[in-house]
Protein backbone atom coordinates (compact mmCIF):
# COMPACT_ATOMS: atom_id res chain seq x y z
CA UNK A 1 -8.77 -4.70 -59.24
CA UNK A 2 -10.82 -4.50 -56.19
CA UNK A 3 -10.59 -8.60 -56.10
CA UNK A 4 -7.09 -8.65 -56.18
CA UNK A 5 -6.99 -6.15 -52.93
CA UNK A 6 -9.78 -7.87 -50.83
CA UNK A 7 -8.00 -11.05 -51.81
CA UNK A 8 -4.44 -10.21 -50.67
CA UNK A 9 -6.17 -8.55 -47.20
CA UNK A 10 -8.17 -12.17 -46.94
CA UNK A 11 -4.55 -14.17 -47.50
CA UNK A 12 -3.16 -12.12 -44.63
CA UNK A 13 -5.46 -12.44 -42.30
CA UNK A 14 -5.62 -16.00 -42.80
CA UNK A 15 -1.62 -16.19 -42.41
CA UNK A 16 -1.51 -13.93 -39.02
CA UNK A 17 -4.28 -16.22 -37.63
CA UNK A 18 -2.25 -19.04 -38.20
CA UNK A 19 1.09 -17.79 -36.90
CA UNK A 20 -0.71 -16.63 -33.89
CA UNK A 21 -2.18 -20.08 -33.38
CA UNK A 22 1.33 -21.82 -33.82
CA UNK A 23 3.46 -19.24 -31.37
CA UNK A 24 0.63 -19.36 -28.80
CA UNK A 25 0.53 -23.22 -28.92
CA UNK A 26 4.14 -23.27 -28.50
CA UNK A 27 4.20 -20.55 -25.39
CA UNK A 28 1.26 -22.35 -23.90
CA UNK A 29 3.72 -25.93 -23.93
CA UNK A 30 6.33 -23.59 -22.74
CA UNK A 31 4.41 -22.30 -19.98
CA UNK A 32 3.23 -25.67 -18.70
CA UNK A 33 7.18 -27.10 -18.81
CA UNK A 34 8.11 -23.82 -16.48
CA UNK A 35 5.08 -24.22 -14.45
CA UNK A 36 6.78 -28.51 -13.66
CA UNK A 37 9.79 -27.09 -12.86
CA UNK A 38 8.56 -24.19 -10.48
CA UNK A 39 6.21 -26.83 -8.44
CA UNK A 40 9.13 -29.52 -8.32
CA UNK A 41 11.14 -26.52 -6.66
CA UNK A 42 8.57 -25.62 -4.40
CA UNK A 43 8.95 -25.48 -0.62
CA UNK A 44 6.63 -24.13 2.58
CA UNK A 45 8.47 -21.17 3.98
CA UNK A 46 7.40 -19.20 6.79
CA UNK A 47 8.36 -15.42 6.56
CA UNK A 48 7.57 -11.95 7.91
CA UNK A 49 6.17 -9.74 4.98
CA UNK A 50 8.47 -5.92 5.83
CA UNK A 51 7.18 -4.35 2.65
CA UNK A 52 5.66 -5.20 -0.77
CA UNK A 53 6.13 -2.74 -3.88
CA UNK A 54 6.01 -2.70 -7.66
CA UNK A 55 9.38 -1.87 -8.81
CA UNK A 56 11.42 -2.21 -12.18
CA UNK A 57 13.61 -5.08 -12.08
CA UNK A 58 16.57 -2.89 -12.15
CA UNK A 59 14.94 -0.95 -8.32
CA UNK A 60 14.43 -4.23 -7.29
CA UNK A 61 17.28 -5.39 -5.22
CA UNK A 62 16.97 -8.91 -6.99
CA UNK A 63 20.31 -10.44 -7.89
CA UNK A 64 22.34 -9.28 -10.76
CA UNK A 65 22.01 -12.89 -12.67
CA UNK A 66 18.51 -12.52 -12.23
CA UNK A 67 18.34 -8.95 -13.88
CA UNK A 68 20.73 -10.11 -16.58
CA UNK A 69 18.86 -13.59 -17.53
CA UNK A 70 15.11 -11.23 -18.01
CA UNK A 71 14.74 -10.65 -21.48
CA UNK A 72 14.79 -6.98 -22.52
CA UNK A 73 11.36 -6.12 -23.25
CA UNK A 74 10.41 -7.13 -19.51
CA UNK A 75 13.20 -5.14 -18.02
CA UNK A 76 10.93 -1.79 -18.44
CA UNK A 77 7.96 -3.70 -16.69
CA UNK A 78 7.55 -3.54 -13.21
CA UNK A 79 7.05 -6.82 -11.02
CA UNK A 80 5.70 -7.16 -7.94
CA UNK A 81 8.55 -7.01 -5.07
CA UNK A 82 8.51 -8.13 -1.83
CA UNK A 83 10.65 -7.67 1.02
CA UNK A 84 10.80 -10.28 3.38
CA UNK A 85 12.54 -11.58 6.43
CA UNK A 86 13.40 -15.32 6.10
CA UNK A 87 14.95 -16.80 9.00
CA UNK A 88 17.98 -14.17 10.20
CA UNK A 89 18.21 -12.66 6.34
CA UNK A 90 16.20 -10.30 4.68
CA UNK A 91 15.35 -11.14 1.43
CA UNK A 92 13.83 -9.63 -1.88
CA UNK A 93 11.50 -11.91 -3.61
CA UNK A 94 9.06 -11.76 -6.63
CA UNK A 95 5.78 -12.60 -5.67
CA UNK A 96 2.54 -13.84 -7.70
CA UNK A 97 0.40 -11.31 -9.15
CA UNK A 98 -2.48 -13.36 -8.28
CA UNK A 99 -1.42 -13.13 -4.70
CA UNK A 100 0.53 -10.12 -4.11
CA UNK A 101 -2.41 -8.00 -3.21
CA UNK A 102 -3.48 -10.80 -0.58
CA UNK A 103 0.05 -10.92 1.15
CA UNK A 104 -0.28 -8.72 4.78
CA UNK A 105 2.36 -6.10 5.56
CA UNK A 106 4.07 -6.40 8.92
CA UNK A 107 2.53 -9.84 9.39
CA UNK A 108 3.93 -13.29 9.88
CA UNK A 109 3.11 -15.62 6.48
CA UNK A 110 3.44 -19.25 5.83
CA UNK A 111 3.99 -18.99 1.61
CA UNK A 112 4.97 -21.29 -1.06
CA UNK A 113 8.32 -20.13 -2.55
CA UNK A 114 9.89 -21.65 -5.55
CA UNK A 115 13.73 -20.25 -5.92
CA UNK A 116 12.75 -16.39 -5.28
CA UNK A 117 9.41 -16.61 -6.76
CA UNK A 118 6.39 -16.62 -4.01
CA UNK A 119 3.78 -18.87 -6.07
CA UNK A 120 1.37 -19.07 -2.63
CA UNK A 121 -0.34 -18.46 0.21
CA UNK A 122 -0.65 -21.13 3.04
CA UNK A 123 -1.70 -18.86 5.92
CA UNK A 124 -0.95 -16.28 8.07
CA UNK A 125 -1.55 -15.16 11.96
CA UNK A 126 -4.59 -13.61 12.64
CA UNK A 127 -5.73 -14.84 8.92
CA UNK A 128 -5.58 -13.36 6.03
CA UNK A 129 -7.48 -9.87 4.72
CA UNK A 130 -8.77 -9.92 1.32
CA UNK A 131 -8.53 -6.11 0.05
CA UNK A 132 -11.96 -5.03 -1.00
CA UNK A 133 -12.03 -3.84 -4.83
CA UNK A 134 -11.93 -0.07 -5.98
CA UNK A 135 -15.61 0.69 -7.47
CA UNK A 136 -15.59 1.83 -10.79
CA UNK A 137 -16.31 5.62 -12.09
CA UNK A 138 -19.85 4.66 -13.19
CA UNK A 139 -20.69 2.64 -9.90
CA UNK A 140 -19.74 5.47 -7.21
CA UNK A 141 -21.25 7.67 -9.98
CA UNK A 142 -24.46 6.17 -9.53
CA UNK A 143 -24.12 5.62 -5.88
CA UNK A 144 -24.52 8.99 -5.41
């Protein structure tokens, strides 16, 4: 009996690994398709950073056709928003999450921007500030 049981567990383990090898191959082909078309798209914009934020989609000021085209399990997730001045408009944009924390407030930026998605960072007057990382609990623990 106890066979049977540690055999069925085995076979299901063995059938989750492979589904999650197939579906993560074919979001990883996905991905690099998206990632063509977002670099084909892409132009050098120069900007003035007003404010940056993470906001749900639906606080974010983007366009209705962008909030309706998100799928609904990313609709409760908040993305990172910024508010920029482009030319004579003022415009809300999604930025990076590998750059958002690098983009200055108040400051003049010359960014990559794909559609509204800010995918870079090609400089900025007076250079760009990297934030310095929080310490963890158990480093300012033994700090002190």
């Amino acid at each position: 009996m106890l066979k049977y049981v540690l055999l069925a567990i085995v076979i299901l383990l063995v059938a989750a690994i492979v589904l999650l090898i197939y579906f993560g191959n074919k979001m990883q082909k996905k991905q690099a398709e998206n990632q063509v078309q977002l670099d084909a798209m892409a132009q050098t914009v120069s900007m003035l950073i007003i404010d940056k934020k993470r906001l749900k989609i639906k606080e974010s000021g983007l366009p209705q056709m962008v909030i309706d085209q998100t799928p609904k399990y990313l609709r409760w997730s908040k993305l990172p928003i910024v508010r920029a001045k482009v030319g004579p408009k003022v415009m809300n944009l999604v930025a990076d999450e590998k750059i958002f924390d690098l983009l200055p407030i108040k400051k003049e930026v010359k960014v990559v921007v794909s559609g509204i998605y800010i995918t870079a960072i090609k400089g900025a007057r007076g250079g760009i500030e990297k934030p310095q990382k929080k310490k963890g609990f158990f480093k300012r623990l033994f700090k002190k």
